[in-house]
N, C-alpha and C. Protein backbone atom coordinates (compact mmCIF):
# COMPACT_ATOMS: atom_id res chain seq x y z
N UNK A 1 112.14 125.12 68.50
CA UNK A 1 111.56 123.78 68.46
C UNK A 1 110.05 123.87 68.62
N UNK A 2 109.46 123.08 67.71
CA UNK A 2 107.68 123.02 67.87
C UNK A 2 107.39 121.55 68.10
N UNK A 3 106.56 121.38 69.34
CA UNK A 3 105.80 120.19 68.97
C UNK A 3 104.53 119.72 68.40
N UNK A 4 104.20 118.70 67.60
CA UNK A 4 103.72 118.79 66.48
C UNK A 4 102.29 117.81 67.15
N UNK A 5 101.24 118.37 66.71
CA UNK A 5 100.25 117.37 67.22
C UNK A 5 100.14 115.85 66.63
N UNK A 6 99.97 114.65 67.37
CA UNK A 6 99.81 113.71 66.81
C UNK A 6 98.58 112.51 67.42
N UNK A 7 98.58 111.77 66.59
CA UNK A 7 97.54 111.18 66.54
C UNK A 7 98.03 109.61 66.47
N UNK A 8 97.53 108.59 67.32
CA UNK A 8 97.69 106.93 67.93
C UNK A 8 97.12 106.26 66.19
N UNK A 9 97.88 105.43 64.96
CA UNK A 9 97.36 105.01 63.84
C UNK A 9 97.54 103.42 63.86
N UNK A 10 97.86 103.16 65.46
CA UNK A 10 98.39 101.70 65.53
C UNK A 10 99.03 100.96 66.32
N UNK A 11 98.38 99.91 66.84
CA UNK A 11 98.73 99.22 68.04
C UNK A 11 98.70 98.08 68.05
N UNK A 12 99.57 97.33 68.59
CA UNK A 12 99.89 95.65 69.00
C UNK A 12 100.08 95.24 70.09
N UNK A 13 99.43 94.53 70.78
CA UNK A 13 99.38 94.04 72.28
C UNK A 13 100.28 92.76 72.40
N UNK A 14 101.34 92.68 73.02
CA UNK A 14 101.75 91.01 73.18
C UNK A 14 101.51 90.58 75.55
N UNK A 15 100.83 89.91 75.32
CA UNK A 15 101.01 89.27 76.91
C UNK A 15 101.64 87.72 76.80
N UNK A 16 103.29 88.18 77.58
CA UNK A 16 103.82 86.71 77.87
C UNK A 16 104.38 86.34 76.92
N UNK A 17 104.52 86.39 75.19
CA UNK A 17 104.33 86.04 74.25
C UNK A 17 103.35 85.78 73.39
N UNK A 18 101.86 86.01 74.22
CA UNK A 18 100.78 85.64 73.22
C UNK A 18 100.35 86.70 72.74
N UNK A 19 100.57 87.40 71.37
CA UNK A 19 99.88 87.81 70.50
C UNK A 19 98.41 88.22 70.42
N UNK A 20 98.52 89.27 70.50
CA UNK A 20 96.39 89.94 70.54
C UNK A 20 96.60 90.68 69.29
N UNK A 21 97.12 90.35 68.22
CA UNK A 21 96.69 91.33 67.25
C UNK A 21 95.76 91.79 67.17
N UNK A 22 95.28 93.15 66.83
CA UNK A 22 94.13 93.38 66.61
C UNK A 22 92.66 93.50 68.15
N UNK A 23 93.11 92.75 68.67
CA UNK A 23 92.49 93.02 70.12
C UNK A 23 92.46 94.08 70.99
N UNK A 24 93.39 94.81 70.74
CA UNK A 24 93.61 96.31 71.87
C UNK A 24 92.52 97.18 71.35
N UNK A 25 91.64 97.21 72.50
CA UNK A 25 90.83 98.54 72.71
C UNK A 25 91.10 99.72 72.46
N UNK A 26 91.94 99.77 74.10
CA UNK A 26 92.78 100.54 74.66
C UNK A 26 92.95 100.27 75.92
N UNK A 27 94.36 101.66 75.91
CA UNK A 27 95.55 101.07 77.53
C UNK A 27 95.24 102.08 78.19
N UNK A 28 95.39 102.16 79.55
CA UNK A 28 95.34 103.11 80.31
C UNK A 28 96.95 102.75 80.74
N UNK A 29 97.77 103.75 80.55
CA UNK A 29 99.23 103.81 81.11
C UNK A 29 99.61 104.43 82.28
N UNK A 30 100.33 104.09 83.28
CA UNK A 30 100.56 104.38 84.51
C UNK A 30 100.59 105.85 84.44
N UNK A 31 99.95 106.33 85.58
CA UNK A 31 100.42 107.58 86.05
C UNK A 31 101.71 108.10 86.40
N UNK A 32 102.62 108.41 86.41
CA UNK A 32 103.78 109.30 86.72
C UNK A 32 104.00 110.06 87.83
N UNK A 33 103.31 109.43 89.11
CA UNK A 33 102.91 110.50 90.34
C UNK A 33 103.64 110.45 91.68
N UNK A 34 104.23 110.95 91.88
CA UNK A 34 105.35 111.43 92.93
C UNK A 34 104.49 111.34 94.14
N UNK A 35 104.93 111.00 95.47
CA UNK A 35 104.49 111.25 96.61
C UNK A 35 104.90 112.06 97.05
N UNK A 36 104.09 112.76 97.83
CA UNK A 36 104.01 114.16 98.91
C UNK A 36 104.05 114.18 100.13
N UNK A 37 104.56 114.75 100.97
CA UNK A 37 104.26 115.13 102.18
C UNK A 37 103.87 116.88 102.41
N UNK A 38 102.75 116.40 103.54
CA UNK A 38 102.47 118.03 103.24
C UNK A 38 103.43 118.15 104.86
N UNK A 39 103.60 119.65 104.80
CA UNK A 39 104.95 120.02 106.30
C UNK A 39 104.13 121.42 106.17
N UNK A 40 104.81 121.51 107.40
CA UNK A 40 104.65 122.84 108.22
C UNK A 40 105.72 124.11 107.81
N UNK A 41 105.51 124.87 106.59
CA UNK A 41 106.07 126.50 106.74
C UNK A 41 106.13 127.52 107.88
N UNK A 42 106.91 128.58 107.46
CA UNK A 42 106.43 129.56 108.51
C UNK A 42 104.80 130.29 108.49
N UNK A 43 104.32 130.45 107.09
CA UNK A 43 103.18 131.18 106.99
C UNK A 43 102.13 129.89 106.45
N UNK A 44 102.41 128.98 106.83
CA UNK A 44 101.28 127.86 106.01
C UNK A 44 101.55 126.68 105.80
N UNK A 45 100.96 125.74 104.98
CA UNK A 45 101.47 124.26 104.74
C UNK A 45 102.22 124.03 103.53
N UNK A 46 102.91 123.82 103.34
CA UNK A 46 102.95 123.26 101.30
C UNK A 46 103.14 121.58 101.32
N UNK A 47 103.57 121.38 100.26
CA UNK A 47 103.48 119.75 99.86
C UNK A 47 105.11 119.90 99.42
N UNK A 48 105.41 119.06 100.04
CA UNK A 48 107.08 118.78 99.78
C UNK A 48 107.18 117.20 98.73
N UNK A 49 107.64 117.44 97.13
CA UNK A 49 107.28 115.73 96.46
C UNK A 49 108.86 115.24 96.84
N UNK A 50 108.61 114.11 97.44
CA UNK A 50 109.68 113.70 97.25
C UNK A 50 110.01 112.45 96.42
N UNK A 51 111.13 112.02 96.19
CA UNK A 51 111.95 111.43 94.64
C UNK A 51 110.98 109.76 94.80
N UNK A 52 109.72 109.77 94.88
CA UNK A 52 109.07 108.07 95.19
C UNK A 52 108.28 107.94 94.04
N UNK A 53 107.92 107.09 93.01
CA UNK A 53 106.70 107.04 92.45
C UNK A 53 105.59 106.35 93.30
N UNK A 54 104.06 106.60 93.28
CA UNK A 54 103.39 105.89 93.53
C UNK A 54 103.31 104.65 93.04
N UNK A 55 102.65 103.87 93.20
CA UNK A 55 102.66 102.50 92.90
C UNK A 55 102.41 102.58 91.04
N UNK A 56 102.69 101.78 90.11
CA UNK A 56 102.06 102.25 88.80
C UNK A 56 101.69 101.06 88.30
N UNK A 57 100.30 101.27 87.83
CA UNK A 57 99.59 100.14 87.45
C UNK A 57 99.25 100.24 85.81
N UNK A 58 99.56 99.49 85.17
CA UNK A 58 99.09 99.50 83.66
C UNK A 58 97.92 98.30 83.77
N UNK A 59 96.67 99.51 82.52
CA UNK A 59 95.43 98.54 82.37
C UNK A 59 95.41 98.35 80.98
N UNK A 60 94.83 97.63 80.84
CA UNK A 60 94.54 96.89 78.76
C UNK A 60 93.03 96.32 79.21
N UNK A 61 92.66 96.91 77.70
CA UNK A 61 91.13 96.52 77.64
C UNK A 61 91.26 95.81 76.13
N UNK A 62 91.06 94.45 76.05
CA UNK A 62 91.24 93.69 74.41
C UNK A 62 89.40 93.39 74.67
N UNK A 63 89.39 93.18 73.34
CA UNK A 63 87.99 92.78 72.56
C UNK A 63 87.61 91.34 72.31
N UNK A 64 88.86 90.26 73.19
CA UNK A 64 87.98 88.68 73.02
C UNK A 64 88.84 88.47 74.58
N UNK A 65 88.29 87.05 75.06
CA UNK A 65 88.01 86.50 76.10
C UNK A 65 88.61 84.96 75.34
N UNK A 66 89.94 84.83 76.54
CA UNK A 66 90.72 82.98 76.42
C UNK A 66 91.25 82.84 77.46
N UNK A 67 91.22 81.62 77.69
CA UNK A 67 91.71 80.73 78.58
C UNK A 67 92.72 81.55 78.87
N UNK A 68 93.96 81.36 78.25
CA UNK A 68 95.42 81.75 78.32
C UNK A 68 95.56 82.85 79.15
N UNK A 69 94.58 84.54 78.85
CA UNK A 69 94.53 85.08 80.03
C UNK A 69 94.22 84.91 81.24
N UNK A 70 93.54 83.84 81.65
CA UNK A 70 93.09 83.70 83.15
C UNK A 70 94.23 82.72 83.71
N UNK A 71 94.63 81.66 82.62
CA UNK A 71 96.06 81.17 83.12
C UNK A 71 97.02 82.13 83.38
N UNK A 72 97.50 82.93 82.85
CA UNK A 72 97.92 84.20 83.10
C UNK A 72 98.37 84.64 84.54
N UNK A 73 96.92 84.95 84.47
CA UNK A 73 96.67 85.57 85.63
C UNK A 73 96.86 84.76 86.79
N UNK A 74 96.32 84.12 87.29
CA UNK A 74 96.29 82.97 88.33
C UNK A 74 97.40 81.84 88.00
N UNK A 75 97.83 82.18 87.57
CA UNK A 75 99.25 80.94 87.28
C UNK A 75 100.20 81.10 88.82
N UNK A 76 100.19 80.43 90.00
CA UNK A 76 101.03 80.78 90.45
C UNK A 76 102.55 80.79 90.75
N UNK A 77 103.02 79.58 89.45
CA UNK A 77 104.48 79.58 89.21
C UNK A 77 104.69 80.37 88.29
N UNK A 78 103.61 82.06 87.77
CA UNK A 78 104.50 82.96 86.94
C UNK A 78 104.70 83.87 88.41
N UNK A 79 106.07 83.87 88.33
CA UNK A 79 106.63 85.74 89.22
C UNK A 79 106.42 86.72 88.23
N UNK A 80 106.53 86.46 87.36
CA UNK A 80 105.84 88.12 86.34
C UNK A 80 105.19 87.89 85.14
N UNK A 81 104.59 88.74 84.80
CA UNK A 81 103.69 88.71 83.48
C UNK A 81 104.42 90.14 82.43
N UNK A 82 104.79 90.09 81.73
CA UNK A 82 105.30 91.06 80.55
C UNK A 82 104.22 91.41 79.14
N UNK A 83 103.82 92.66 79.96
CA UNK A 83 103.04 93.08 78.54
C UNK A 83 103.66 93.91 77.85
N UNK A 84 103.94 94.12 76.35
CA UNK A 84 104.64 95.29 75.09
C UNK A 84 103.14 95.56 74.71
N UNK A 85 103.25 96.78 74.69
CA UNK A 85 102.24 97.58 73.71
C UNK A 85 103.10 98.16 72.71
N UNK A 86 103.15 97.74 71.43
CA UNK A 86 104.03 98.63 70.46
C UNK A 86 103.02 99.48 69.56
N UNK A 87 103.14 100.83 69.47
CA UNK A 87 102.01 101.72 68.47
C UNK A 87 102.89 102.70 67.59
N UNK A 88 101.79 103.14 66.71
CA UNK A 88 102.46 103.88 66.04
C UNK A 88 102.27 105.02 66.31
N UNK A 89 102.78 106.59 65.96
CA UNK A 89 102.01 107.95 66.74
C UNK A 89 102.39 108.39 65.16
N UNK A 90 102.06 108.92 64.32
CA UNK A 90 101.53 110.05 63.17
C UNK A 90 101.29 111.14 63.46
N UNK A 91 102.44 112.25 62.95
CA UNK A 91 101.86 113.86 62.48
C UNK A 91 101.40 113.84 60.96
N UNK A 92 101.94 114.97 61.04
CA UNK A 92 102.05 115.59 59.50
C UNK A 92 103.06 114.66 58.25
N UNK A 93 104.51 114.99 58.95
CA UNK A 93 105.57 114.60 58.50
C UNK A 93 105.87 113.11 58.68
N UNK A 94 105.97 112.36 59.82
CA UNK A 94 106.41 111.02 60.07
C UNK A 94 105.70 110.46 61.03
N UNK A 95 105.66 109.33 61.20
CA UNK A 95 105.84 108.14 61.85
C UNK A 95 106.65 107.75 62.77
N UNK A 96 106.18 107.47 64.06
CA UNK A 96 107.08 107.81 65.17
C UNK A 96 107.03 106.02 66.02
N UNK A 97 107.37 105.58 66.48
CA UNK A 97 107.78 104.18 67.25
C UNK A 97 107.37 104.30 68.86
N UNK A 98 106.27 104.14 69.63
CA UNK A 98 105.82 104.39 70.96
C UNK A 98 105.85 103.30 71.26
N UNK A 99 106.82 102.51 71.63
CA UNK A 99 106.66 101.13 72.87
C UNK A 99 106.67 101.39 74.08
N UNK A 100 105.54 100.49 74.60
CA UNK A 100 105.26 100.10 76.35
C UNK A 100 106.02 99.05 76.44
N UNK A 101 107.45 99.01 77.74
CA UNK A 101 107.41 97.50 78.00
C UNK A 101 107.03 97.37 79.81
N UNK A 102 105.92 96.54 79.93
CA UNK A 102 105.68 96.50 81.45
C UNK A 102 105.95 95.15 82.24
N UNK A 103 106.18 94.81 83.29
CA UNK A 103 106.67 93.66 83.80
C UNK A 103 106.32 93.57 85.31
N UNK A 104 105.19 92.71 85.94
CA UNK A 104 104.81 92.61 87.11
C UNK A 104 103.74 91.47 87.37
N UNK A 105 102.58 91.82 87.80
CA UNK A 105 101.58 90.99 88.26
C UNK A 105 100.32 91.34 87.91
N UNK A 106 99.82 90.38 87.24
CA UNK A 106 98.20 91.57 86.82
C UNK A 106 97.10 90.91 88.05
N UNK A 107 97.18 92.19 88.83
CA UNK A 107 96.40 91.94 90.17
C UNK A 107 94.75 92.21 89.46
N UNK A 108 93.91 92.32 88.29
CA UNK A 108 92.42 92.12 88.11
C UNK A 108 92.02 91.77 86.84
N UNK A 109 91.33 91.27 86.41
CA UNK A 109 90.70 90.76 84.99
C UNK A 109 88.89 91.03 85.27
N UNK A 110 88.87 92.05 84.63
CA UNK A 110 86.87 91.87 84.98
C UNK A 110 86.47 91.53 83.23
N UNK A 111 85.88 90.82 83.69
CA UNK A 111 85.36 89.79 82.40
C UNK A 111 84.88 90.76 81.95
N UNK A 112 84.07 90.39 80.28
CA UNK A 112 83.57 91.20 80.02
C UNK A 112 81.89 91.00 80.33
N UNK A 113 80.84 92.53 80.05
CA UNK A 113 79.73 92.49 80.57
C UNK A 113 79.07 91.33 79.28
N UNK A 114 77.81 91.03 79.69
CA UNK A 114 76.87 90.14 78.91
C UNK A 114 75.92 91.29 78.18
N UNK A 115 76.08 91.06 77.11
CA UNK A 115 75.13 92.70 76.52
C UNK A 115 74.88 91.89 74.89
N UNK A 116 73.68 92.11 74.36
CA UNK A 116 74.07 91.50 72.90
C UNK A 116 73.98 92.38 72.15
N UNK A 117 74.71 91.73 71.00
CA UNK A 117 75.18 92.50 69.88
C UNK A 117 76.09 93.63 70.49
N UNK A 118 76.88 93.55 71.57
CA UNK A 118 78.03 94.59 72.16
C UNK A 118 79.73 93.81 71.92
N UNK A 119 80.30 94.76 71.64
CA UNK A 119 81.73 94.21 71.19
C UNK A 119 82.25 94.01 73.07
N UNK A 120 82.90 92.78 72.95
CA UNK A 120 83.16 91.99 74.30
C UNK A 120 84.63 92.68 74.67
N UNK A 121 84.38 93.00 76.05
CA UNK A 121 85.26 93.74 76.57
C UNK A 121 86.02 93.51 78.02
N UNK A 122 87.07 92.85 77.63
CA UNK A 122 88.34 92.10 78.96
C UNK A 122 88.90 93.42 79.62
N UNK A 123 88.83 93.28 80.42
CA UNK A 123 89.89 94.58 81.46
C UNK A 123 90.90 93.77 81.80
N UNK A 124 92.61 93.89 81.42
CA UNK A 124 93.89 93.44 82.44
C UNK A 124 93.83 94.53 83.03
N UNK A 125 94.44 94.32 84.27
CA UNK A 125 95.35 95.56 85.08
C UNK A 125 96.48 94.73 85.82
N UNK A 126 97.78 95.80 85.34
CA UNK A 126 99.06 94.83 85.75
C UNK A 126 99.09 95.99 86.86
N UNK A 127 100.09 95.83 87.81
CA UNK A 127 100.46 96.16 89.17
C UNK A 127 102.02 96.37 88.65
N UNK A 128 102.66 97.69 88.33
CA UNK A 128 104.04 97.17 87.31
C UNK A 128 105.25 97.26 88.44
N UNK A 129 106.27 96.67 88.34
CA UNK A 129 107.27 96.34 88.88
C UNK A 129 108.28 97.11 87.84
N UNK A 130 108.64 97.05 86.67
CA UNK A 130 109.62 97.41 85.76
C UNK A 130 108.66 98.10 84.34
N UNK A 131 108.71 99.31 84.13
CA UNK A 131 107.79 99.82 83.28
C UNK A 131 108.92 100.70 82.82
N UNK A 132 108.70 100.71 81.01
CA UNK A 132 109.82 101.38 79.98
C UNK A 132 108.96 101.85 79.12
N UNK A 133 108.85 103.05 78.40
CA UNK A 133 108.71 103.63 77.51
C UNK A 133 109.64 104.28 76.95
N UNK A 134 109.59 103.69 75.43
CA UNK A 134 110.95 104.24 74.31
C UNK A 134 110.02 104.65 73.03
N UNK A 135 110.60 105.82 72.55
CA UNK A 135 110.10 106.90 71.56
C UNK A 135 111.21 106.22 70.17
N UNK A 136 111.09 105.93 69.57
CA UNK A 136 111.69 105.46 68.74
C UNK A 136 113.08 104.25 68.87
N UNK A 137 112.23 103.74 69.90
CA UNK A 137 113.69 102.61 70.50
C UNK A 137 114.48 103.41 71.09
N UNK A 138 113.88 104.50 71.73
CA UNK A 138 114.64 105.43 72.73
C UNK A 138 114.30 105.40 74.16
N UNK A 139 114.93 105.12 75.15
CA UNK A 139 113.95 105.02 76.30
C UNK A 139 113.66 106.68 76.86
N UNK A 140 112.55 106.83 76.85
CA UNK A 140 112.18 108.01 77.30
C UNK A 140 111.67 108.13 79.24
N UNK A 141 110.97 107.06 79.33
CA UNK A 141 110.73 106.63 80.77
C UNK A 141 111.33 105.23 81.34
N UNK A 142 111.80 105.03 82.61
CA UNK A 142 112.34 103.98 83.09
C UNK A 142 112.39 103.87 84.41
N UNK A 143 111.26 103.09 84.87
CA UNK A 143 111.03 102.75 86.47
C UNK A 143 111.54 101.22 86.73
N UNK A 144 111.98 100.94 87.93
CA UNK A 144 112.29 99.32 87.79
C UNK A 144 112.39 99.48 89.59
N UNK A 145 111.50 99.04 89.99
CA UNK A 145 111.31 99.05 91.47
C UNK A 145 112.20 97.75 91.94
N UNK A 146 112.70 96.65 91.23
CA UNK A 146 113.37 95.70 92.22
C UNK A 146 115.11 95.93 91.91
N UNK A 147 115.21 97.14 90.77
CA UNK A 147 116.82 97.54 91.08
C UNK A 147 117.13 98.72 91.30
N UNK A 148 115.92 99.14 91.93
CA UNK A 148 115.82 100.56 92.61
C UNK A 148 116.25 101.81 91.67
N UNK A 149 115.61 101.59 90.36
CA UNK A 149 116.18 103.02 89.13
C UNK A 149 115.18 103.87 88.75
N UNK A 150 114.78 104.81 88.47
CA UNK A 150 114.00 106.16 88.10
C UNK A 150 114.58 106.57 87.37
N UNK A 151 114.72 106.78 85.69
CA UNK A 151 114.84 107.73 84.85
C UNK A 151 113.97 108.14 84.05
N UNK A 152 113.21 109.44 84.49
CA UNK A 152 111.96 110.22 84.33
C UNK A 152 112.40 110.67 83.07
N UNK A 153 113.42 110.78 82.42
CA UNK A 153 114.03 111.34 81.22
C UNK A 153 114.42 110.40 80.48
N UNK A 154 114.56 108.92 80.93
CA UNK A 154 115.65 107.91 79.93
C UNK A 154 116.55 107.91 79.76
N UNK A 155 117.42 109.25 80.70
CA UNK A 155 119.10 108.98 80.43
C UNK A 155 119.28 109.11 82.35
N UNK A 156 118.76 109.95 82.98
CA UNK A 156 119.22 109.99 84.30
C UNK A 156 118.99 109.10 85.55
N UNK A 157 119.37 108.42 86.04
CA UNK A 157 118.65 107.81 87.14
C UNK A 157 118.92 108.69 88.23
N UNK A 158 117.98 109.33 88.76
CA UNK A 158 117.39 109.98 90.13
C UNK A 158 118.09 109.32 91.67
N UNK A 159 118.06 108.14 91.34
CA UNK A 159 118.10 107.52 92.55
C UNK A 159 119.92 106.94 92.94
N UNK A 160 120.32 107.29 91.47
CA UNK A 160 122.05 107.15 91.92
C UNK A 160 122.59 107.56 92.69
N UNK A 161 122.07 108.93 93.11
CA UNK A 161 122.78 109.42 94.24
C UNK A 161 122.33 109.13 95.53
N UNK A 162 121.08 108.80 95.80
CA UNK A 162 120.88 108.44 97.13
C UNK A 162 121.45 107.04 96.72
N UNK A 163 121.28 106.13 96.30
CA UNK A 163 122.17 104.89 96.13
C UNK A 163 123.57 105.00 97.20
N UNK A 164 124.22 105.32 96.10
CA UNK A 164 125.86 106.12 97.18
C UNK A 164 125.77 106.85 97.93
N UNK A 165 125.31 107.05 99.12
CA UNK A 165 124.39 107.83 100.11
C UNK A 165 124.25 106.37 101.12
N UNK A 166 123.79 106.13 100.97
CA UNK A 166 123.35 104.29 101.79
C UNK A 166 123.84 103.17 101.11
C-alpha cells in the first residue's frame, strides 16, 4: 500500500444552516491530543497518555463579516452551533470526499482588522463538544464528549470498555 500525496481543490463552509460559499479562508482543525501524566519510574520520569482528549477546538477564518454570525454567537437560546466543512482532497488518480462535522459553542469571533484594500478577515473558534471526520462518507474520527465515545479510527470506541467497568 502507498499513500499518495494530495492536495485541498475545494471547500464549503455551512454554520447553523447558513451557507458561506466561497468564504472559507481556512480551518484550523482540532488537535488530536491525549493527556499525560508524567509518574515516577525506577530510573526516571516518563509520561503515561492516558485514553482523555484535550479539550478540541475548531477555528474558521471566512472573508466577509454579518450579522447572522454574531447572532450566532451570542444567541443565548442556541445550546449548540454546527459547523460542516465539506472539501475536496485530489491526487493523481481521484477525488476524495473530506467532511468536518463539528457541534458545540463558538467561545471567540475577532472581527476582522481595518487595513485598506486588505481582503476582510472573521476568525470563528468553536469549543467542540461532538466533532466527526468522514473520508468519503466514512467516519474516520469520532469524539462526542456528552455520550462519552472516542473512535480515533471510526470503527472502535475506546471508551466501551471503561463504560462497562463503571
Amino acid at each position: 500500500m502507498r499513500i499518495e500525496p494530495q492536495a485541498l481543490t475545494g471547500a464549503n463552509l455551512t454554520i447553523n444552516g447558513i451557507k458561506c460559499k466561497g468564504a472559507l479562508v481556512e480551518a484550523d482543525l482540532p488537535e488530536h491530543e491525549f493527556i499525560t501524566k508524567e509518574v515516577a519510574a525506577s530510573i526516571g520520569k516518563k509520561e503515561m497518555v492516558l485514553p482523555t482528549l484535550k479539550p478540541q477546538s475548531l477555528k474558521v477564518v471566512v472573508n466577509a463579516v454579518d450579522n447572522a454570525m454574531f447572532k450566532l454567537a451570542f444567541n443565548p437560546s442556541l445550546k449548540r452551533i454546527l459547523i460542516v466543512l465539506e472539501n475536496n482532497i485530489s491526487d493523481n488518480d481521484k477525488n476524495t470526499s473530506y467532511k468536518i462535522v463539528a457541534n458545540g459553542k463558538i467561545k471567540k469571533i475577532t472581527p476582522p482588522k481595518i487595513a485598506m484594500e486588505e481582503e476582510i478577515k472573521v476568525e470563528i473558534e468553536l469549543s467542540c463538544y461532538a466533532y466527526t471526520e468522514l473520508i468519503n462518507l466514512t467516519p474516520a474520527f469520532l469524539y462526542d464528549v456528552d455520550n462519552e465515545i472516542l473512535m480515533p479510527d471510526g470503527i472502535t470506541d475506546i471508551y466501551a470498555e471503561i463504560r462497562s467497568n463503571i
